[in-house]
Protein backbone atom coordinates (compact mmCIF):
# COMPACT_ATOMS: atom_id res chain seq x y z
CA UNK A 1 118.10 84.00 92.12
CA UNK A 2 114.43 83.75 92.57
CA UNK A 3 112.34 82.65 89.36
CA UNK A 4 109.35 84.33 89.02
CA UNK A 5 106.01 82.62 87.49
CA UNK A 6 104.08 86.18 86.28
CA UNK A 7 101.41 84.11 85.63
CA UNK A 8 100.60 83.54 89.26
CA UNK A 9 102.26 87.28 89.92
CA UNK A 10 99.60 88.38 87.23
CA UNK A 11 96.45 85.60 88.78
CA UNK A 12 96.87 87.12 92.43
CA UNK A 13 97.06 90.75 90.94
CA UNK A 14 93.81 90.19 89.23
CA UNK A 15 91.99 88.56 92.12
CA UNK A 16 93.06 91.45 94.57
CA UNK A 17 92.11 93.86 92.67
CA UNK A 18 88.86 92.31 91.99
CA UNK A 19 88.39 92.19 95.22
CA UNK A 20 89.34 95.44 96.10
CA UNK A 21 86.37 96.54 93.30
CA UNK A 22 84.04 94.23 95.57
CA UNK A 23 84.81 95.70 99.16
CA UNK A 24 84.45 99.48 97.80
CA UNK A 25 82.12 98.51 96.30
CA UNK A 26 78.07 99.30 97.58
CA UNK A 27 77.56 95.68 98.34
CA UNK A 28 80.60 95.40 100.98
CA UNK A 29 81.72 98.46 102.42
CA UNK A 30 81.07 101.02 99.44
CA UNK A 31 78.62 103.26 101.63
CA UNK A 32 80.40 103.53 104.50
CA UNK A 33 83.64 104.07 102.97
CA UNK A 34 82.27 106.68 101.09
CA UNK A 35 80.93 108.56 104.05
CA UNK A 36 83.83 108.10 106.04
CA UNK A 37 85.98 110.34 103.64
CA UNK A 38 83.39 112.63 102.63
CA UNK A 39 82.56 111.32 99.09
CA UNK A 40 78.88 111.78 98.01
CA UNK A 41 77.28 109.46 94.74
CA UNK A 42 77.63 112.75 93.07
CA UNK A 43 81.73 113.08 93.76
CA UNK A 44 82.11 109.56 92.34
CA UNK A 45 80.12 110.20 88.93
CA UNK A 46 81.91 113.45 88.62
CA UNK A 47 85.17 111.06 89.14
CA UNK A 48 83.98 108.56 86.67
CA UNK A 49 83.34 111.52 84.21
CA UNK A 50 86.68 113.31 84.55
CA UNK A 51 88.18 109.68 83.93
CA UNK A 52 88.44 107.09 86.36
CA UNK A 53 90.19 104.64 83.91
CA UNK A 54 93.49 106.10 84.90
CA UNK A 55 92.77 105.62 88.28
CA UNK A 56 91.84 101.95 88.02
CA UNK A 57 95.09 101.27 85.84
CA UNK A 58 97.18 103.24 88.15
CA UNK A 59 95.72 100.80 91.02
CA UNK A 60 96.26 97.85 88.92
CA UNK A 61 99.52 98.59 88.44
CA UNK A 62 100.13 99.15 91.84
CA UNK A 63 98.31 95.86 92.30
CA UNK A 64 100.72 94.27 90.36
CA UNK A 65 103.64 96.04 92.31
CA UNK A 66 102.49 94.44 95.31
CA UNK A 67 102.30 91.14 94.24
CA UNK A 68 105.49 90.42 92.52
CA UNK A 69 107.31 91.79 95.77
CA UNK A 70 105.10 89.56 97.49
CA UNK A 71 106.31 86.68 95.12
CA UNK A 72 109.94 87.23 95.72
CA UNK A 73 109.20 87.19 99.73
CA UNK A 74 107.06 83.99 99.53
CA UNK A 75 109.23 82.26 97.13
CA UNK A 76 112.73 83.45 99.04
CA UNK A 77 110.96 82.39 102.45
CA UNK A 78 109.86 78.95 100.83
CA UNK A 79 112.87 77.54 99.78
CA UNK A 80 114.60 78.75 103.45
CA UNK A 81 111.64 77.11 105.35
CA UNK A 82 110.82 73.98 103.81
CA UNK A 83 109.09 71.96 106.66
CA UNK A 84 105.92 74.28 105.76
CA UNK A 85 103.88 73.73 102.21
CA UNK A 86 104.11 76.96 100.16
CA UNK A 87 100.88 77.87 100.70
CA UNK A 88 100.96 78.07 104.12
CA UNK A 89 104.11 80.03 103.94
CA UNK A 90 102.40 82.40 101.25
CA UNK A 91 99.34 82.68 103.68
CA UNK A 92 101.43 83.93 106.46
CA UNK A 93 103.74 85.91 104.66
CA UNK A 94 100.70 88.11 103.79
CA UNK A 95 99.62 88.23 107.02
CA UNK A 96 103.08 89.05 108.56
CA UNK A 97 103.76 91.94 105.92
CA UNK A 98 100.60 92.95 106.43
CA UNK A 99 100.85 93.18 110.14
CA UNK A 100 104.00 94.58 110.21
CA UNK A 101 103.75 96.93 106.98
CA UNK A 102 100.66 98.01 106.29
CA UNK A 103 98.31 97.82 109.24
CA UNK A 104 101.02 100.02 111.16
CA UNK A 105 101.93 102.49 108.86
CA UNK A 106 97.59 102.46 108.72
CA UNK A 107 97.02 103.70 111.79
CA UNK A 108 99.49 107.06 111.46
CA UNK A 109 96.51 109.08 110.30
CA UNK A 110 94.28 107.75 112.92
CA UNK A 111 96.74 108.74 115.47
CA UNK A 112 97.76 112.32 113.92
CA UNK A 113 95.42 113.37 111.47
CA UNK A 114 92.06 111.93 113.18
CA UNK A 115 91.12 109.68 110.49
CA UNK A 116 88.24 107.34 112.13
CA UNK A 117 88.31 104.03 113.21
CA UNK A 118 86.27 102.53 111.08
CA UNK A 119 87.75 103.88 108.33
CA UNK A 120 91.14 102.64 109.14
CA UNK A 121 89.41 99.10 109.57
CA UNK A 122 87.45 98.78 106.09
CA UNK A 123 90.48 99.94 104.12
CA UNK A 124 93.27 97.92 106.30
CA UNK A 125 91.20 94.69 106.75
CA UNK A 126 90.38 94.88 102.53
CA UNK A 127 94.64 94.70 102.51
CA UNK A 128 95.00 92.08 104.79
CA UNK A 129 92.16 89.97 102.76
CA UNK A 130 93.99 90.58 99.16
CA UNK A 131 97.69 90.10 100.61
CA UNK A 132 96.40 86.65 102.36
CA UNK A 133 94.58 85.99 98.92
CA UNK A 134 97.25 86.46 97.07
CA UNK A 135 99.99 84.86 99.60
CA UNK A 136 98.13 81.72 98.97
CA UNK A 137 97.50 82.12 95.05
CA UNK A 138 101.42 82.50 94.76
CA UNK A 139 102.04 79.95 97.07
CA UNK A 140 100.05 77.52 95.23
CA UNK A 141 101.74 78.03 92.22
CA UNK A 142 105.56 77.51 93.52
């Protein structure tokens, strides 16, 4: 049975998502994201009117989601594999699940629906960055 430390389930939750806040944000990839899906500055302050705060804690939670499953692979792998430190075994199981999970499963609407490249890549790469982030976060605190 795997013990779970929520504080570092809860740390890496909060730094993903924070960084998630960054890279839509108009100083990373904001802009382009925005035109890549057909959003204009006057969708996302209708958005924000209507409510966005149950968006963002929807995503949080989700956030969260992600990161205690994440915990239970990094801590499971970590006491199988112990010739590696945790972090480096939290760093690569984010990369792994990310490669394997996400970044495939990605690129079905790029293949079927037409979605753009580039689009695919802001929105995939910001999941690889916040699963290696918080890979090593929970890593560090096994």
């Amino acid at each position: 049975m795997i013990e779970v430390n929520y504080t570092a389930v809860l740390v890496a939750a909060i730094v993903a998502y924070i960084i998630g806040a960054l890279w839509f944000s108009p100083v990373l990839f904001g802009k382009p994201w925005m035109k890549l899906t057909g959003k204009t500055d006057t969708d996302m302050q209708a958005a924000k009117k209507k409510g966005m705060s149950k968006t963002y804690f929807s995503h949080f939670l989700t956030t969260l989601v992600t990161a205690y499953v994440l915990f239970h692979f990094v801590a499971g792998w970590y006491t199988s594999q112990s010739e590696l430190t945790a972090t480096a075994i939290g760093l690569q199981t984010g990369f792994w699940l990310w490669l394997g999970l996400l970044a495939t499963t990605q690129l079905s609407p790029v293949f079927w629906n037409g979605k753009p490249w580039k689009l695919y890549w802001i929105e995939t790469s910001y999941n690889l960055v916040s699963l290696l982030l918080m890979g090593l976060i929970i890593g560090m605190w096994l």
